[in-house]
PDB file of N, CA and C in Angstrom:
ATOM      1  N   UNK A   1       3.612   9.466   7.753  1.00  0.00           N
ATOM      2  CA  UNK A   1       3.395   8.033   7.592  1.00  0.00           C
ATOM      3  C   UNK A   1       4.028   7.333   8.785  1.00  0.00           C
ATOM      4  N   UNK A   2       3.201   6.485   9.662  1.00  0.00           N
ATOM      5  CA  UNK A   2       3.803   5.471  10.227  1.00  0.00           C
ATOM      6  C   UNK A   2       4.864   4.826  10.235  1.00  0.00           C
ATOM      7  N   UNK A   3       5.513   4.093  11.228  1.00  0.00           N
ATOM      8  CA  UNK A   3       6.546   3.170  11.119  1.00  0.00           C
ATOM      9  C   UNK A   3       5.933   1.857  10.722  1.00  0.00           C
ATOM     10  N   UNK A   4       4.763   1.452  11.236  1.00  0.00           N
ATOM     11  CA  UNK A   4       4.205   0.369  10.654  1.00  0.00           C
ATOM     12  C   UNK A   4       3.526   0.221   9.274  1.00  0.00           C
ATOM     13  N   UNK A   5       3.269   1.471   8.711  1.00  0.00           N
ATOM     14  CA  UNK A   5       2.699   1.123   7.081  1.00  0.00           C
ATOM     15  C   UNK A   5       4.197   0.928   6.488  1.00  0.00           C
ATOM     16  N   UNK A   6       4.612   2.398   6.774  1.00  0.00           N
ATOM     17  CA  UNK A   6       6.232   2.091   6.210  1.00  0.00           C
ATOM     18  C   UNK A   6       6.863   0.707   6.054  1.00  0.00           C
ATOM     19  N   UNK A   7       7.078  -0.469   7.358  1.00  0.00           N
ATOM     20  CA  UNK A   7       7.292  -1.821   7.122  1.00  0.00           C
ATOM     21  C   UNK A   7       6.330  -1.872   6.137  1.00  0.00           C
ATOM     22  N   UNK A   8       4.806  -2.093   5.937  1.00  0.00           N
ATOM     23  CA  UNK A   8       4.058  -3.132   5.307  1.00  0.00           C
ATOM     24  C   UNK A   8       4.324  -3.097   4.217  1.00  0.00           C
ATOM     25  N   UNK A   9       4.607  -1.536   3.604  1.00  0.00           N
ATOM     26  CA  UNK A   9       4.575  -0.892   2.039  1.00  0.00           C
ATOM     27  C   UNK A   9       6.578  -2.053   2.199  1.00  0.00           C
ATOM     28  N   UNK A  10       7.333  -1.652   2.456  1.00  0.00           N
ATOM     29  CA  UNK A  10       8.595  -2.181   2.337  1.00  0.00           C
ATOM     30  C   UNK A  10       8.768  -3.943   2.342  1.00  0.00           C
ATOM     31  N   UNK A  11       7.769  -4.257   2.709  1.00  0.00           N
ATOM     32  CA  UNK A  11       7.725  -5.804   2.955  1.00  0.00           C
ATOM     33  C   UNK A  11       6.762  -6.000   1.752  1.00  0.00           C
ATOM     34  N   UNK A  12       5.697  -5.908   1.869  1.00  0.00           N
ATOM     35  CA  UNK A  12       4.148  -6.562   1.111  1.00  0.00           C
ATOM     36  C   UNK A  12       4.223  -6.052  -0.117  1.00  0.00           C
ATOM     37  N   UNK A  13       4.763  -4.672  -0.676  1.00  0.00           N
ATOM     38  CA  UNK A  13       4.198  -4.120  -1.690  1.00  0.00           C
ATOM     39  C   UNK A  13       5.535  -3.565  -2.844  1.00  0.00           C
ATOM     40  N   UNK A  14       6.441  -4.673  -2.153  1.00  0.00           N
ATOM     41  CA  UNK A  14       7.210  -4.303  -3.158  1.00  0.00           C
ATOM     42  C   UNK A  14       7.568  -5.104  -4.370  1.00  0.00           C
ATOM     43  N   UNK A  15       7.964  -4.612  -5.199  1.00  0.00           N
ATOM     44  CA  UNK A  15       7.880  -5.048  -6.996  1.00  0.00           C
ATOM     45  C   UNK A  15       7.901  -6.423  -6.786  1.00  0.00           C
ATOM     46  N   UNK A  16       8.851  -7.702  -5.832  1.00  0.00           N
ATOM     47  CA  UNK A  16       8.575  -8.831  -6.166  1.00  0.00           C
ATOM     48  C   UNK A  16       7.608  -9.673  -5.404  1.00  0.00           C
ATOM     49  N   UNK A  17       6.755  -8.184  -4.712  1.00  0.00           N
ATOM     50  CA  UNK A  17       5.712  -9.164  -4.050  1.00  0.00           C
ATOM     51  C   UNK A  17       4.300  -8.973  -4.824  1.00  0.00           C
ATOM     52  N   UNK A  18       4.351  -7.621  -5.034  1.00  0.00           N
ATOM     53  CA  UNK A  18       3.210  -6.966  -5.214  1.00  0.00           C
ATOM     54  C   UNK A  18       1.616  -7.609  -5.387  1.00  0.00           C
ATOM     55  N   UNK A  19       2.343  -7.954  -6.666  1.00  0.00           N
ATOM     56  CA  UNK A  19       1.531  -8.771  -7.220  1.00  0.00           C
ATOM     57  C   UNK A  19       0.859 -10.414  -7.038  1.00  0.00           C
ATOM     58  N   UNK A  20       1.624 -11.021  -6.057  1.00  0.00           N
ATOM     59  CA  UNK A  20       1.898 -11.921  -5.345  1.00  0.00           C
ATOM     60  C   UNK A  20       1.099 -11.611  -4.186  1.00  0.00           C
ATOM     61  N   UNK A  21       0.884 -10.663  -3.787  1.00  0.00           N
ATOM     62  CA  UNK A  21       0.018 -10.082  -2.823  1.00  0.00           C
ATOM     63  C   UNK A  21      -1.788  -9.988  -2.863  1.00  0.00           C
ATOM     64  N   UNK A  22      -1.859 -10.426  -4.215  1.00  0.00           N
ATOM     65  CA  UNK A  22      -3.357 -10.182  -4.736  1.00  0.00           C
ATOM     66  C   UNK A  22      -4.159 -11.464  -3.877  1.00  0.00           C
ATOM     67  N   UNK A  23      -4.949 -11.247  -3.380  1.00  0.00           N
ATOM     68  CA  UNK A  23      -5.926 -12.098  -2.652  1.00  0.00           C
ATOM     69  C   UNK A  23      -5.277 -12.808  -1.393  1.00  0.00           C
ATOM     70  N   UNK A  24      -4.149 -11.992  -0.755  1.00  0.00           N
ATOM     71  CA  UNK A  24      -4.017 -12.093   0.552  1.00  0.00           C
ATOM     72  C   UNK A  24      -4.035 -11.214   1.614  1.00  0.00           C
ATOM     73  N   UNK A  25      -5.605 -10.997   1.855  1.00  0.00           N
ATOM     74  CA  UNK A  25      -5.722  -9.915   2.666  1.00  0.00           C
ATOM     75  C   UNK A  25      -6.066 -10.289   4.053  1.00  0.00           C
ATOM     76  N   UNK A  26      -5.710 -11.283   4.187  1.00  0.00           N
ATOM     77  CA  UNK A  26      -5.596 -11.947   5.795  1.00  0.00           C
ATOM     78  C   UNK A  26      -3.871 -11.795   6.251  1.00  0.00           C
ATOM     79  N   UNK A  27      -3.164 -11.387   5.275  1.00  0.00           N
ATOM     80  CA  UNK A  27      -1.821 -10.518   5.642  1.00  0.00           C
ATOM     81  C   UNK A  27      -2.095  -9.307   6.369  1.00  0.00           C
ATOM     82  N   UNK A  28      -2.525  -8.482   5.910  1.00  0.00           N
ATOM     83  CA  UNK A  28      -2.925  -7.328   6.243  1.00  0.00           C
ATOM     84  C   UNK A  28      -3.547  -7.237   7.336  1.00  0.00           C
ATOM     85  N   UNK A  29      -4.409  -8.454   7.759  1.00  0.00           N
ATOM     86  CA  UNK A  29      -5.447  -8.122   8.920  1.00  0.00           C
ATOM     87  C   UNK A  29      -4.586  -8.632  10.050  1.00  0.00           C
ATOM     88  N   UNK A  30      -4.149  -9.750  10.012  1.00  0.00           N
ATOM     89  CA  UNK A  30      -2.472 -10.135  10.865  1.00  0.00           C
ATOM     90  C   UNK A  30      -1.605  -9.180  10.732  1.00  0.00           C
ATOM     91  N   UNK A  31      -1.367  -8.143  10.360  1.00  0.00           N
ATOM     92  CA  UNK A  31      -0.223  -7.273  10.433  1.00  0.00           C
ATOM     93  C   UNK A  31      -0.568  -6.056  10.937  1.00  0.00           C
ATOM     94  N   UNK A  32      -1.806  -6.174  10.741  1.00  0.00           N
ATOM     95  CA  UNK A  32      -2.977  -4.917  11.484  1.00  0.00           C
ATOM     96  C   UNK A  32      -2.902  -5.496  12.929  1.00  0.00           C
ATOM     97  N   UNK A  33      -3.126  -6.222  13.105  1.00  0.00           N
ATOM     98  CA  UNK A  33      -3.959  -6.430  14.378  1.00  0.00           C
ATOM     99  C   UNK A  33      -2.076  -6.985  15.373  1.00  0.00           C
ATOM    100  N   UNK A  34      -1.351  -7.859  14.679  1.00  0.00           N
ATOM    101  CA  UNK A  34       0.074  -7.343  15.460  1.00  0.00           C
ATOM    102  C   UNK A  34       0.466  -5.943  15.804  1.00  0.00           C
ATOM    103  N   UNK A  35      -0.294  -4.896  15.093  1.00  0.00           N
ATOM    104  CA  UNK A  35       0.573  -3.904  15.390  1.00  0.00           C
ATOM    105  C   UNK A  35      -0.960  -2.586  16.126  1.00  0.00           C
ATOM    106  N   UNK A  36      -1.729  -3.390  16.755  1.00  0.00           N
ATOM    107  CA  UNK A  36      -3.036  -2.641  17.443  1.00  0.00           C
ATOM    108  C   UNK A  36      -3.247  -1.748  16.344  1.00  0.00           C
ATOM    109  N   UNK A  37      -3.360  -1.870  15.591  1.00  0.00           N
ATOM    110  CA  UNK A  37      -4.678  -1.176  14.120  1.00  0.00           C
ATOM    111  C   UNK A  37      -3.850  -0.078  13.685  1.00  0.00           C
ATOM    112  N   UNK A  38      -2.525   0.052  13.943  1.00  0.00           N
ATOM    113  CA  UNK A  38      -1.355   1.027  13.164  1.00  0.00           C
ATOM    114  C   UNK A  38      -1.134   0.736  11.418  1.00  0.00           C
ATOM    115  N   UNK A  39      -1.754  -0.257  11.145  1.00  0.00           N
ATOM    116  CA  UNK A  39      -1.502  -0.302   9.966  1.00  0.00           C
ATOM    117  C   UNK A  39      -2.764   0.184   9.274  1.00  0.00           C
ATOM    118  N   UNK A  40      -4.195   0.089   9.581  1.00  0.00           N
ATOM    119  CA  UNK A  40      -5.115   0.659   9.076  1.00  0.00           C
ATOM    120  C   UNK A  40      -5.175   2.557   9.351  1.00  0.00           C
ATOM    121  N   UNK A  41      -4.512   2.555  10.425  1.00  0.00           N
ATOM    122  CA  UNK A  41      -4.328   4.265  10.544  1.00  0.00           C
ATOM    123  C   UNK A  41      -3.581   5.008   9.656  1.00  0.00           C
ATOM    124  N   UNK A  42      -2.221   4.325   9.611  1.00  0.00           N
ATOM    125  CA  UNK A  42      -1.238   4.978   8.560  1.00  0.00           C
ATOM    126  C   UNK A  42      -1.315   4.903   7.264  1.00  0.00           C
ATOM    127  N   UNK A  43      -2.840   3.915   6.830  1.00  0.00           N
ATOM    128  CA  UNK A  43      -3.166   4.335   5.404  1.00  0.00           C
ATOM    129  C   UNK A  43      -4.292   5.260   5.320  1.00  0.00           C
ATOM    130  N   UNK A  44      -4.924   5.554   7.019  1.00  0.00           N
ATOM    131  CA  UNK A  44      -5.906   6.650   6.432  1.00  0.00           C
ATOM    132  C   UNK A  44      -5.062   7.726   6.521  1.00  0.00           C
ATOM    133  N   UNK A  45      -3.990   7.928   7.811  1.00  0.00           N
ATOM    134  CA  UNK A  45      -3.395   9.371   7.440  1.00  0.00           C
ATOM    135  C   UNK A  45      -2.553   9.696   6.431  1.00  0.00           C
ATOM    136  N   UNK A  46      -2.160   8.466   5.283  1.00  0.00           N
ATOM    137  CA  UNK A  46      -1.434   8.543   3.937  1.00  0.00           C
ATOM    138  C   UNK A  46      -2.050   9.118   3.105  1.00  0.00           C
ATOM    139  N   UNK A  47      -3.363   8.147   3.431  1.00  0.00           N
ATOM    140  CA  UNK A  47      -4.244   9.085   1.705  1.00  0.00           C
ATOM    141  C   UNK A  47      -4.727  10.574   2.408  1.00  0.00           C
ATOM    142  N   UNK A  48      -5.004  10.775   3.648  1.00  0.00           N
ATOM    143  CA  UNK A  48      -5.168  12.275   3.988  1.00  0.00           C
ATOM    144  C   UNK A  48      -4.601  13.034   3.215  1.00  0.00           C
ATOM    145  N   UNK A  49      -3.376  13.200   3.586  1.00  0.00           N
ATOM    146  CA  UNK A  49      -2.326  14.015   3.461  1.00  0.00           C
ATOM    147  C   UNK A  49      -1.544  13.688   2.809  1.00  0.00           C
ATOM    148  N   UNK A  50      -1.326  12.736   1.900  1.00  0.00           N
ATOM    149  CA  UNK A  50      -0.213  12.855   0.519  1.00  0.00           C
ATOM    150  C   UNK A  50       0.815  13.085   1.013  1.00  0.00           C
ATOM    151  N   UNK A  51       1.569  12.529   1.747  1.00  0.00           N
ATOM    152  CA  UNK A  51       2.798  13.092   2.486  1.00  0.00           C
ATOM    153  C   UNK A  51       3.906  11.708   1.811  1.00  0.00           C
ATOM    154  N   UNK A  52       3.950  10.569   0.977  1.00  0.00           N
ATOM    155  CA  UNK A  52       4.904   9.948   0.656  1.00  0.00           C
ATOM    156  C   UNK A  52       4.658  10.393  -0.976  1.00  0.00           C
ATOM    157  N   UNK A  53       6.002  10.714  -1.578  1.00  0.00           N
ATOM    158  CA  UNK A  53       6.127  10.974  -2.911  1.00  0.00           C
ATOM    159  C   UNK A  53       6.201  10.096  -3.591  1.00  0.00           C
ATOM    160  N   UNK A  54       6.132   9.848  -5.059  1.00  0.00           N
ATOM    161  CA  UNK A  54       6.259   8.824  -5.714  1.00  0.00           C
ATOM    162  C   UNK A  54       7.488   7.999  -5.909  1.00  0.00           C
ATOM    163  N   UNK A  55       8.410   9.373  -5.620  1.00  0.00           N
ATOM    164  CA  UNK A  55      10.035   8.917  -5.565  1.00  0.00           C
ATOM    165  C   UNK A  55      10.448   8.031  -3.759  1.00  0.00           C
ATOM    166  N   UNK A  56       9.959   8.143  -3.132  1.00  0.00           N
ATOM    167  CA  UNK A  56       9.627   7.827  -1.901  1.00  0.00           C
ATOM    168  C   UNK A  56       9.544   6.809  -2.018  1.00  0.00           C
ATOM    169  N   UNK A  57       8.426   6.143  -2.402  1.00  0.00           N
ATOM    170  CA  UNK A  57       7.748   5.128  -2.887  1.00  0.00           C
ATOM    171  C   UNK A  57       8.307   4.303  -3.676  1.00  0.00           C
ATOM    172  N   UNK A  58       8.781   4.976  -4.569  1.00  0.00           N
ATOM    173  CA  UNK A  58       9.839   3.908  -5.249  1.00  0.00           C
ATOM    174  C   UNK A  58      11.246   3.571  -4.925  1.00  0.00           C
ATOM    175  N   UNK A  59      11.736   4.358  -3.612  1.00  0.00           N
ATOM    176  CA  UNK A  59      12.944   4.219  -3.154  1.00  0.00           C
ATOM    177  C   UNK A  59      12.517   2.994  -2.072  1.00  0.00           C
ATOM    178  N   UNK A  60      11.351   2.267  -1.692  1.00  0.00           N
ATOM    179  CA  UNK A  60      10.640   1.420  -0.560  1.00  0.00           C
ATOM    180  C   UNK A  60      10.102   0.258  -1.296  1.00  0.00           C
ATOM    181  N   UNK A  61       9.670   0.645  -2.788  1.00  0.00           N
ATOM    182  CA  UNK A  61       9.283  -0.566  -3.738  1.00  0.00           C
ATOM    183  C   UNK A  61       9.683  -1.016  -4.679  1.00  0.00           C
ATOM    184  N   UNK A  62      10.485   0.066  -5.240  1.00  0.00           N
ATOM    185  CA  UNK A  62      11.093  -0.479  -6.126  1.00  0.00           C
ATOM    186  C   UNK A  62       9.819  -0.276  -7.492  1.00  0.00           C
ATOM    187  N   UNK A  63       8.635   0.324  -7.167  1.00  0.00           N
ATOM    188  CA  UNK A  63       8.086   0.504  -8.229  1.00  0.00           C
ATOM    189  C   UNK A  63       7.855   1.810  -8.172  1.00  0.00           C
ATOM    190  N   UNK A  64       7.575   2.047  -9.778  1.00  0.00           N
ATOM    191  CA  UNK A  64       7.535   3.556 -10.132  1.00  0.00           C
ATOM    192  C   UNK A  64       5.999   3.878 -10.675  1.00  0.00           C
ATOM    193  N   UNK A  65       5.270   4.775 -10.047  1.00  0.00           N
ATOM    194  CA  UNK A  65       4.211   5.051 -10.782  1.00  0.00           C
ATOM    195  C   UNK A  65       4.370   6.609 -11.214  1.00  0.00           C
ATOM    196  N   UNK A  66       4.049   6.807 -12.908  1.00  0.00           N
ATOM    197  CA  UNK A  66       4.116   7.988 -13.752  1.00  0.00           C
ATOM    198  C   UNK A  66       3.522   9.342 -12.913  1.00  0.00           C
ATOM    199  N   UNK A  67       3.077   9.181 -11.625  1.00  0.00           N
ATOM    200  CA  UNK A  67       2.553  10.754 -11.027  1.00  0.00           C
ATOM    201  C   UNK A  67       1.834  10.225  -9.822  1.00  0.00           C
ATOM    202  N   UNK A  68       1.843  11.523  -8.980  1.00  0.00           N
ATOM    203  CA  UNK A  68       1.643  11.188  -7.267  1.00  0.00           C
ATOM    204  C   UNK A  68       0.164  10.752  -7.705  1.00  0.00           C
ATOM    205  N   UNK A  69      -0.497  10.905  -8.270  1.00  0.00           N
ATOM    206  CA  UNK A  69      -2.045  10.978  -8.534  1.00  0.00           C
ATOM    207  C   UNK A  69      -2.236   9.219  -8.441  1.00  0.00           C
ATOM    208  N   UNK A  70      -1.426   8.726  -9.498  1.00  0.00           N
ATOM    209  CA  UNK A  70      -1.562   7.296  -9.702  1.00  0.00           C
ATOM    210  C   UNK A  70      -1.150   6.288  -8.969  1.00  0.00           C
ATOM    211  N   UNK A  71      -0.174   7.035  -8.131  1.00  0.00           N
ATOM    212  CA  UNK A  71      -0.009   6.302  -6.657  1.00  0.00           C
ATOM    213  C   UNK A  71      -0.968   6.558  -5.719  1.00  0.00           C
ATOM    214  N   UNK A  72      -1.840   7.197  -5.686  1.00  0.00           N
ATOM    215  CA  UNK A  72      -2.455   7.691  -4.384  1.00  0.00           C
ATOM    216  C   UNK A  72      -3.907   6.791  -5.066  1.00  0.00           C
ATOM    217  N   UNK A  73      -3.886   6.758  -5.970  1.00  0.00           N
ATOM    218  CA  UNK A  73      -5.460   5.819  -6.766  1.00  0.00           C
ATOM    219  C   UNK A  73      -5.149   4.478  -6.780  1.00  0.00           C
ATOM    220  N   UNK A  74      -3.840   3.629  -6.407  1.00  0.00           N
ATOM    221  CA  UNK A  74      -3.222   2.558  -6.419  1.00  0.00           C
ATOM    222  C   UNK A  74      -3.318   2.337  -4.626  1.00  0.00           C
ATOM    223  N   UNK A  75      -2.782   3.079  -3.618  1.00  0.00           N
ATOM    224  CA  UNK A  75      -2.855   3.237  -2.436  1.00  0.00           C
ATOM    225  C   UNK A  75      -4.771   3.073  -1.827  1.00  0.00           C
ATOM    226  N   UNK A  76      -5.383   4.040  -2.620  1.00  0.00           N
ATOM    227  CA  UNK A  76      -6.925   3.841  -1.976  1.00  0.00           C
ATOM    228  C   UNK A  76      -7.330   2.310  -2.606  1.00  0.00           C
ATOM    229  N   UNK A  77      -7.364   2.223  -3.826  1.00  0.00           N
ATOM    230  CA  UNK A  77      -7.406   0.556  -3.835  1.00  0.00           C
ATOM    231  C   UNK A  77      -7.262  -0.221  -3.312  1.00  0.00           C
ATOM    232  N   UNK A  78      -5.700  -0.164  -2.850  1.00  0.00           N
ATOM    233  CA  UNK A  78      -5.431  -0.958  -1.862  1.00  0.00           C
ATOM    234  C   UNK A  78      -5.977  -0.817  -0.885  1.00  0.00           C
ATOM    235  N   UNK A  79      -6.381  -0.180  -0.281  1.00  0.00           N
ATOM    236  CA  UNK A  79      -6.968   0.349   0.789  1.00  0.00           C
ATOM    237  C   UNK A  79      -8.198  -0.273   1.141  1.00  0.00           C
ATOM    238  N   UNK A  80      -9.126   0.003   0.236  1.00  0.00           N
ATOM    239  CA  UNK A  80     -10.238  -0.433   0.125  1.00  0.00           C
ATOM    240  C   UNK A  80     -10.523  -2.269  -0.023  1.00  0.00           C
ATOM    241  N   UNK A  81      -9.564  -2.716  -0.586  1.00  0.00           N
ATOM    242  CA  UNK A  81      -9.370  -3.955  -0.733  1.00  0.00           C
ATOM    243  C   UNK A  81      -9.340  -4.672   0.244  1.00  0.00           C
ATOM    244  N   UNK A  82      -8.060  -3.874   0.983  1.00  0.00           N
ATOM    245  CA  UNK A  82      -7.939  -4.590   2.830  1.00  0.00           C
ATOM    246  C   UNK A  82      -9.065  -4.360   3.521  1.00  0.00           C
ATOM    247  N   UNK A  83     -10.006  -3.162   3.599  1.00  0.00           N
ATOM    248  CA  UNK A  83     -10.200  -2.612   4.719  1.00  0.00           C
ATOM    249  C   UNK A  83     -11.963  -2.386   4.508  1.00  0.00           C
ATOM    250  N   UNK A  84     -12.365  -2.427   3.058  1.00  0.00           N
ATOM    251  CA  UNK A  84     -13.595  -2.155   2.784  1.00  0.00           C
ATOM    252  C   UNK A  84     -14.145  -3.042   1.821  1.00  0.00           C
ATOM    253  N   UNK A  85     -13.544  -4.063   1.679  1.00  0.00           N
ATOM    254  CA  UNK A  85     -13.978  -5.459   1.041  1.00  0.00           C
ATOM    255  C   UNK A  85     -14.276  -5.501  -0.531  1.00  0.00           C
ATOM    256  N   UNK A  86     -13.779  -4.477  -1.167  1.00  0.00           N
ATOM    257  CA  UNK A  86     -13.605  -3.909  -2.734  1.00  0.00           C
ATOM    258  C   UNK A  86     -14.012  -5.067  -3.417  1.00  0.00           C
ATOM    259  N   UNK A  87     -12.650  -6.024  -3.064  1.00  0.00           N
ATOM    260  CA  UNK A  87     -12.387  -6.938  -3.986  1.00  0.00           C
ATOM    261  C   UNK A  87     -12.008  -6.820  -4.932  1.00  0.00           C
ATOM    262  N   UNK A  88     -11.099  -6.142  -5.224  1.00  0.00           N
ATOM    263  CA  UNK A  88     -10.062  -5.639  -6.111  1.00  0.00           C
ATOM    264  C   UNK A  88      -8.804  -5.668  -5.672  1.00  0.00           C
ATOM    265  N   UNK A  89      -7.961  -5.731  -6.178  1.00  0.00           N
ATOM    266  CA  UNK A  89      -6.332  -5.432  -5.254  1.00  0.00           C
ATOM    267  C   UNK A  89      -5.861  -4.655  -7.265  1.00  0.00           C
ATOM    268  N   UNK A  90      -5.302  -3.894  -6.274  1.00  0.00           N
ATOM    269  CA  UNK A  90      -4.730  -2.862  -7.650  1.00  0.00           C
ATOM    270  C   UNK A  90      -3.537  -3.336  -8.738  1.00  0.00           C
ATOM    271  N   UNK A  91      -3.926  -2.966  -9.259  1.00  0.00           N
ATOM    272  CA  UNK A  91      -2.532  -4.263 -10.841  1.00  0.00           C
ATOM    273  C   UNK A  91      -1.364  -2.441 -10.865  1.00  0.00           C
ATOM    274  N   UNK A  92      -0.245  -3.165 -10.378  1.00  0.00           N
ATOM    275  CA  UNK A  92       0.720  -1.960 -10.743  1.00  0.00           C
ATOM    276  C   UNK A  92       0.779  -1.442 -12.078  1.00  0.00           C
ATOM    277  N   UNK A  93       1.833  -0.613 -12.405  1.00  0.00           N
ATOM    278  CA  UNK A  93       1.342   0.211 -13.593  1.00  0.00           C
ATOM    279  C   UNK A  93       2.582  -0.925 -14.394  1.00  0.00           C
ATOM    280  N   UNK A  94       1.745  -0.840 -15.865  1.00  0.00           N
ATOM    281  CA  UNK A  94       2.134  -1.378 -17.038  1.00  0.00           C
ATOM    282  C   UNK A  94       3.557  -1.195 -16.914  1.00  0.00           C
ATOM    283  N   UNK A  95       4.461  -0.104 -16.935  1.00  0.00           N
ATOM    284  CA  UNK A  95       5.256  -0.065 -17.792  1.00  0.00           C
ATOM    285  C   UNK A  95       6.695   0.847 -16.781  1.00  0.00           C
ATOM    286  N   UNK A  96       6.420  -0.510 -15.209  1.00  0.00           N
ATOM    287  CA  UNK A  96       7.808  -0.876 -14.680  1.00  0.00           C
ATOM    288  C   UNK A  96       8.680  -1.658 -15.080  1.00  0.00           C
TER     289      UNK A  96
END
């Protein structure tokens, strides 16, 4: 994982933003494009390769999701949201 997703996930996606984050994806494209498209890379080589754990993840967000699976289906959401016009932004899990 990047140094620049790493910031975004530590800034944008943590427990008291998260959600606060829903329908601002002109963050993302400003934080993309400050950092020459490092932030759209380090979420394709995230979901590649599964390389941040859930404990990881929650040591950066402060949120906990029940299995790497449900983080990585929370991550492509997001993903898709920023980057492929979904129109969805992912609702964290119930029962942080």
């Amino acid at each position: 994982m990047n140094d620049t997703l790493t910031k975004f996930i530590g800034l944008y996606l943590r427990y008291e933003l998260a959600d606060d984050y829903l329908g601002n994806d002109t963050t993302a494209k400003a934080f993309d494009d400050a950092n020459d498209g490092a932030l759209k890379a380090g979420f394709e080589h995230l979901l590649a390769s599964r390389e941040l754990s859930r404990e990881e993840y929650r040591d950066l967000t402060d949120v906990e999701f029940p299995s790497d699976d449900a983080l990585y289906e929370y991550l492509q959401t997001a993903y898709g949201y920023m980057y492929e016009g979904s129109g969805v932004w992912p609702a964290l899990p119930d029962d942080i």
